[in-house]
N, C-alpha and C. Protein backbone atom coordinates (compact mmCIF):
# COMPACT_ATOMS: atom_id res chain seq x y z
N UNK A 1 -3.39 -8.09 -12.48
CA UNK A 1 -2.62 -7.81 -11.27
C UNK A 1 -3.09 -6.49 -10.66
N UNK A 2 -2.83 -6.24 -9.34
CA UNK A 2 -3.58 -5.32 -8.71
C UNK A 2 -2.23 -4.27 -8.94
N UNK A 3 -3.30 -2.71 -8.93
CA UNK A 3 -2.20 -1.76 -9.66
C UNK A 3 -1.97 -0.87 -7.89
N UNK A 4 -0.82 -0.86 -7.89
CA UNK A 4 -0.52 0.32 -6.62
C UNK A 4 -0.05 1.67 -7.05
N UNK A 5 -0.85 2.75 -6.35
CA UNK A 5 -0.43 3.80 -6.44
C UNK A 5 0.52 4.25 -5.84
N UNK A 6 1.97 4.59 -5.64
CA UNK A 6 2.56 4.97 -4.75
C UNK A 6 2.46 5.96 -4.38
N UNK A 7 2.31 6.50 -2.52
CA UNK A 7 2.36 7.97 -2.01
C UNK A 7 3.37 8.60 -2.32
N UNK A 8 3.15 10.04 -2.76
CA UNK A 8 4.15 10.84 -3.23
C UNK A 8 5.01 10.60 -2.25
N UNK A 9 5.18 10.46 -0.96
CA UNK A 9 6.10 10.62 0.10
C UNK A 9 7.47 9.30 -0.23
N UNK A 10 7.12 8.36 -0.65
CA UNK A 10 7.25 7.09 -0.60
C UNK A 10 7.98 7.05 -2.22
N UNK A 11 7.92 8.25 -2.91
CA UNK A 11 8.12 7.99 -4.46
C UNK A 11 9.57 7.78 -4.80
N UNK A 12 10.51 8.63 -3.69
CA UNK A 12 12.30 8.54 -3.81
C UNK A 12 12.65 7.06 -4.16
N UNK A 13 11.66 6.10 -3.04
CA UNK A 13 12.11 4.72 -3.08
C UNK A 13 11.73 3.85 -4.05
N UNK A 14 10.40 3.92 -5.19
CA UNK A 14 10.12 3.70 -6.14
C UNK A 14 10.82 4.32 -7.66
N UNK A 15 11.81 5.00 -7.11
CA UNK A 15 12.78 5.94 -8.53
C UNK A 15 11.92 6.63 -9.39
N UNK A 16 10.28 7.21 -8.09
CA UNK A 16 9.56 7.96 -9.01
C UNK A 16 8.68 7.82 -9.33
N UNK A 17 8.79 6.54 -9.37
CA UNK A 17 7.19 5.45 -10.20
C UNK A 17 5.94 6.21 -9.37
N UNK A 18 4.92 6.37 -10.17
CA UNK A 18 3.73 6.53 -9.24
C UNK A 18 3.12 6.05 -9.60
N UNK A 19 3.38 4.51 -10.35
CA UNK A 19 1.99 3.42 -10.00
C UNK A 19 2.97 2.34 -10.63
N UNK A 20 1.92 1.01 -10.01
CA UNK A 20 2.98 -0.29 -10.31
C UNK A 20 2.10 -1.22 -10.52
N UNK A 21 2.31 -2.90 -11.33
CA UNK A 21 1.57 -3.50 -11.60
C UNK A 21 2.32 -4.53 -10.26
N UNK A 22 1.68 -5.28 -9.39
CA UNK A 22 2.17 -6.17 -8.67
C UNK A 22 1.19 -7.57 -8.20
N UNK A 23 1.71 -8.83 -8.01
CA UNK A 23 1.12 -9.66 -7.44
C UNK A 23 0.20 -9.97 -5.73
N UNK A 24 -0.49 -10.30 -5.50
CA UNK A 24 -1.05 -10.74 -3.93
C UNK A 24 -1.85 -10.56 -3.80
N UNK A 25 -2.63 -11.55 -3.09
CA UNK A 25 -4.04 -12.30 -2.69
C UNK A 25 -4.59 -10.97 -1.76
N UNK A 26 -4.03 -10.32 -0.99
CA UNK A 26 -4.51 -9.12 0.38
C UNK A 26 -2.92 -8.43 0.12
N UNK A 27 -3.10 -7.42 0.85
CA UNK A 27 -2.77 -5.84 1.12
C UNK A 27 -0.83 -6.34 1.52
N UNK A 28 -1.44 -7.33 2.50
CA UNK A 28 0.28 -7.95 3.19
C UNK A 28 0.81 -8.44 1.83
N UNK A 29 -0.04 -9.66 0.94
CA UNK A 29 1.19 -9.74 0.09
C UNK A 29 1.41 -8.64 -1.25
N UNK A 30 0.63 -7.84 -1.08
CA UNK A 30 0.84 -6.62 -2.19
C UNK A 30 2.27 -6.05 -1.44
N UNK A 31 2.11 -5.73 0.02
CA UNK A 31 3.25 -4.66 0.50
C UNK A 31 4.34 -5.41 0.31
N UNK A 32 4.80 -6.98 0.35
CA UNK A 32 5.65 -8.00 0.66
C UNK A 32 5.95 -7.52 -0.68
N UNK A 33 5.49 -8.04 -2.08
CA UNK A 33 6.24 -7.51 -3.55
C UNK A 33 6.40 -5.74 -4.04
N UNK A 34 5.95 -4.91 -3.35
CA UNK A 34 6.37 -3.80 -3.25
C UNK A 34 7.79 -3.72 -2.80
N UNK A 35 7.67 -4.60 -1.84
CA UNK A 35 9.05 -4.63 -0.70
C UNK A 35 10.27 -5.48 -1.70
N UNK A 36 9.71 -6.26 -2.50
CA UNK A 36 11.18 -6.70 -3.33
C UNK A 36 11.38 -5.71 -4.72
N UNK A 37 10.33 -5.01 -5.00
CA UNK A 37 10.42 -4.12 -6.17
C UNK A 37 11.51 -3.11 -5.64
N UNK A 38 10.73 -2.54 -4.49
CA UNK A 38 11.81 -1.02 -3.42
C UNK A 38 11.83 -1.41 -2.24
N UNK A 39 13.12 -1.97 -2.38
CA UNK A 39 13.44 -1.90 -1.02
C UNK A 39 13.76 -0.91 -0.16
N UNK A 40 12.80 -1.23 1.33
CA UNK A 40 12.41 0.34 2.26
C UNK A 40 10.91 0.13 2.35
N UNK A 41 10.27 0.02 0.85
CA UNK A 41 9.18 0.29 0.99
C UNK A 41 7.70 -0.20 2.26
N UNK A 42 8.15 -1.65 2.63
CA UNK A 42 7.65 -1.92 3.88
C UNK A 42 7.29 -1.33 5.60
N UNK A 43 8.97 -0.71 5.20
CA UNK A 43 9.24 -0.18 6.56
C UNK A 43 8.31 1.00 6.75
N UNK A 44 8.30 1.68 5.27
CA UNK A 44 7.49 3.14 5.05
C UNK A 44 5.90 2.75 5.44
N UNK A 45 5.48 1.89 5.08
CA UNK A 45 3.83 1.71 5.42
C UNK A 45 3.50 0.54 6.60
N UNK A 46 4.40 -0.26 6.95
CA UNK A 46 4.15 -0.76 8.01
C UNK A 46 5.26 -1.00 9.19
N UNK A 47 4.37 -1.28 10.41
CA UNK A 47 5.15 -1.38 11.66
C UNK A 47 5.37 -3.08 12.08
N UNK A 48 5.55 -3.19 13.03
CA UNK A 48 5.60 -4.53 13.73
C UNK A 48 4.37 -5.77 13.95
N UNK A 49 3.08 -4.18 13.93
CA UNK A 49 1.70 -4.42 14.46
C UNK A 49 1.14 -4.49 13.06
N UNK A 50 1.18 -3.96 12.11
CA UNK A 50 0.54 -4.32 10.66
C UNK A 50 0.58 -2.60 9.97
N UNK A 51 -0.02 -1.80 9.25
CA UNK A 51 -0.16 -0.86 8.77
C UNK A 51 0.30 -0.05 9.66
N UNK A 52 0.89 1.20 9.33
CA UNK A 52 1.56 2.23 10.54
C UNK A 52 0.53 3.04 11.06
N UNK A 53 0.54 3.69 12.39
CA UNK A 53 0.03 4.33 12.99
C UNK A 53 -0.24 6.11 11.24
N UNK A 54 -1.73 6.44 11.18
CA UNK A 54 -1.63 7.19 10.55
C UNK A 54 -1.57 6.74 8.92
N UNK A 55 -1.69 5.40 8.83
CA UNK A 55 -1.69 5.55 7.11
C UNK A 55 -3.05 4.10 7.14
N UNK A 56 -3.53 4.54 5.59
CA UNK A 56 -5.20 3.82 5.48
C UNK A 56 -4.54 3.04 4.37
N UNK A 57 -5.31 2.47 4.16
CA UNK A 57 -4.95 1.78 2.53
C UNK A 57 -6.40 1.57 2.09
N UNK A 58 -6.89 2.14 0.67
CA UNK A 58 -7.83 1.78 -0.20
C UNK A 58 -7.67 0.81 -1.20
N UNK A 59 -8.80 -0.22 -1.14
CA UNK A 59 -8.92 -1.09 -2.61
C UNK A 59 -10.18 -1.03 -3.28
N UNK A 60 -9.91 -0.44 -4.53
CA UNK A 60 -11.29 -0.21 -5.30
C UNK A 60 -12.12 0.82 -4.29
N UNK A 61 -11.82 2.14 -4.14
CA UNK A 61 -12.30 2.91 -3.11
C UNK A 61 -13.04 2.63 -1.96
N UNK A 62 -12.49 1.82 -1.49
CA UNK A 62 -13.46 0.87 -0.08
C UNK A 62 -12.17 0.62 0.69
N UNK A 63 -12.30 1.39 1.97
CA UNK A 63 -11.08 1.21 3.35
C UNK A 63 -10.75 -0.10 3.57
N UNK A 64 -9.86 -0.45 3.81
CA UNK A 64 -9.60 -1.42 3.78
C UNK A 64 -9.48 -1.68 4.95
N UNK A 65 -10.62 -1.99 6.21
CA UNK A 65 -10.94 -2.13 7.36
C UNK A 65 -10.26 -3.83 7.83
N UNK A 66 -9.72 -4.51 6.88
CA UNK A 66 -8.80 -5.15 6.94
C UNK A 66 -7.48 -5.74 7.23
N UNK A 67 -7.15 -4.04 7.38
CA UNK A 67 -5.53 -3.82 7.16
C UNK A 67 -4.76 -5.21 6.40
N UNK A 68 -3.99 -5.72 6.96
CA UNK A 68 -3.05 -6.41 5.44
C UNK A 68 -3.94 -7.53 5.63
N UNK A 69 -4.82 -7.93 5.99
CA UNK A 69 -5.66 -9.33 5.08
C UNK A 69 -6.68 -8.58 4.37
N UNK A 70 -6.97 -7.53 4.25
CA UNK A 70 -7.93 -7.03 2.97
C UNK A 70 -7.76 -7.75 1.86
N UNK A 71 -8.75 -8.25 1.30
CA UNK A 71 -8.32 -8.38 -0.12
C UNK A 71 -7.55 -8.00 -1.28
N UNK A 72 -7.42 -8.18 -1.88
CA UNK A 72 -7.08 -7.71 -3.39
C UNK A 72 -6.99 -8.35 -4.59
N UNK A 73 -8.39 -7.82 -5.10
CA UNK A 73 -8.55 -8.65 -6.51
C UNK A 73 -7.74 -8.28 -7.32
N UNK A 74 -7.59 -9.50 -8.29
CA UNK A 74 -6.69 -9.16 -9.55
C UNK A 74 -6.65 -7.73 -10.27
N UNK A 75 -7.83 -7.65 -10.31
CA UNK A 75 -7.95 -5.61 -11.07
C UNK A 75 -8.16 -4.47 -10.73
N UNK A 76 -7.94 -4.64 -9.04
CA UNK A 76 -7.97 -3.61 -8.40
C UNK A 76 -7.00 -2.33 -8.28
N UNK A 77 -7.49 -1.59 -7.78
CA UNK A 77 -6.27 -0.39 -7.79
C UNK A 77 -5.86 -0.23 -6.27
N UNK A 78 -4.91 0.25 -5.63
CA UNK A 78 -4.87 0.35 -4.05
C UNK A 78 -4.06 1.43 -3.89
N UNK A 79 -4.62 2.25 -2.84
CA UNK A 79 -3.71 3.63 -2.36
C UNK A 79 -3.80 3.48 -1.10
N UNK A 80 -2.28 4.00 -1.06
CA UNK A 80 -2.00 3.90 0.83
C UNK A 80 -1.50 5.53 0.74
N UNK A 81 -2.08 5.83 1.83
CA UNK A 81 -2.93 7.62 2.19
C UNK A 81 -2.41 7.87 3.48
N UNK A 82 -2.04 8.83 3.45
CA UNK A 82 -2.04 9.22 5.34
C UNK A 82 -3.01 9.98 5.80
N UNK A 83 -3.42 9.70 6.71
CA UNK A 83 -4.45 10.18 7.89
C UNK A 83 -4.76 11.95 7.63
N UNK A 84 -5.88 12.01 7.42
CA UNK A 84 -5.84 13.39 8.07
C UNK A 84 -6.24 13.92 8.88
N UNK A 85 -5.71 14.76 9.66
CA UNK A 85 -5.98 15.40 10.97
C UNK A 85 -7.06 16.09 10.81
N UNK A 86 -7.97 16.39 12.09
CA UNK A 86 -9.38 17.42 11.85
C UNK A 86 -9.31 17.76 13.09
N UNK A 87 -10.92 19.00 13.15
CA UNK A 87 -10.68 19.49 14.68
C UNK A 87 -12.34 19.98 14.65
């Protein structure tokens, strides 16, 4: 099962957890069983339009230029990151 890291920001709603073992084929159904583990957790990384303005998601250190149909293999790891600003 693909392992999620949770963003520290995001950790209140996980009771802390900073990593999880969860089911799904791509990124949408990883966030969908995040979302029945902590509920909230959806709202925190996505909008209406798919991933929120400002947050990336990695699988197996490769962007997930996908957004929620990225893959996700069974033994992957995935971190959802926020943006960083530059100048």
């Amino acid at each position: 099962m693909p392992i999620v890291f949770i963003p520290p920001a995001s950790r209140e709603l996980a009771g802390g957890v900073q990593q999880v073992e969860v089911t799904g084929q791509n990124v949408g159904q990883v966030i969908d069983a995040l979302e029945e583990k902590f509920p909230g957790m959806r709202s925190r990384l996505c909008s209406d339009e798919g991933l929120r303005p400002g947050i990336s998601v990695t699988v197996n250190d490769q962007v997930g230029v996908l957004g929620l149909h990225h893959p996700t293999p069974a033994d992957c790891e995935i971190h959802f990151l926020p943006a960083l600003g530059g100048g």
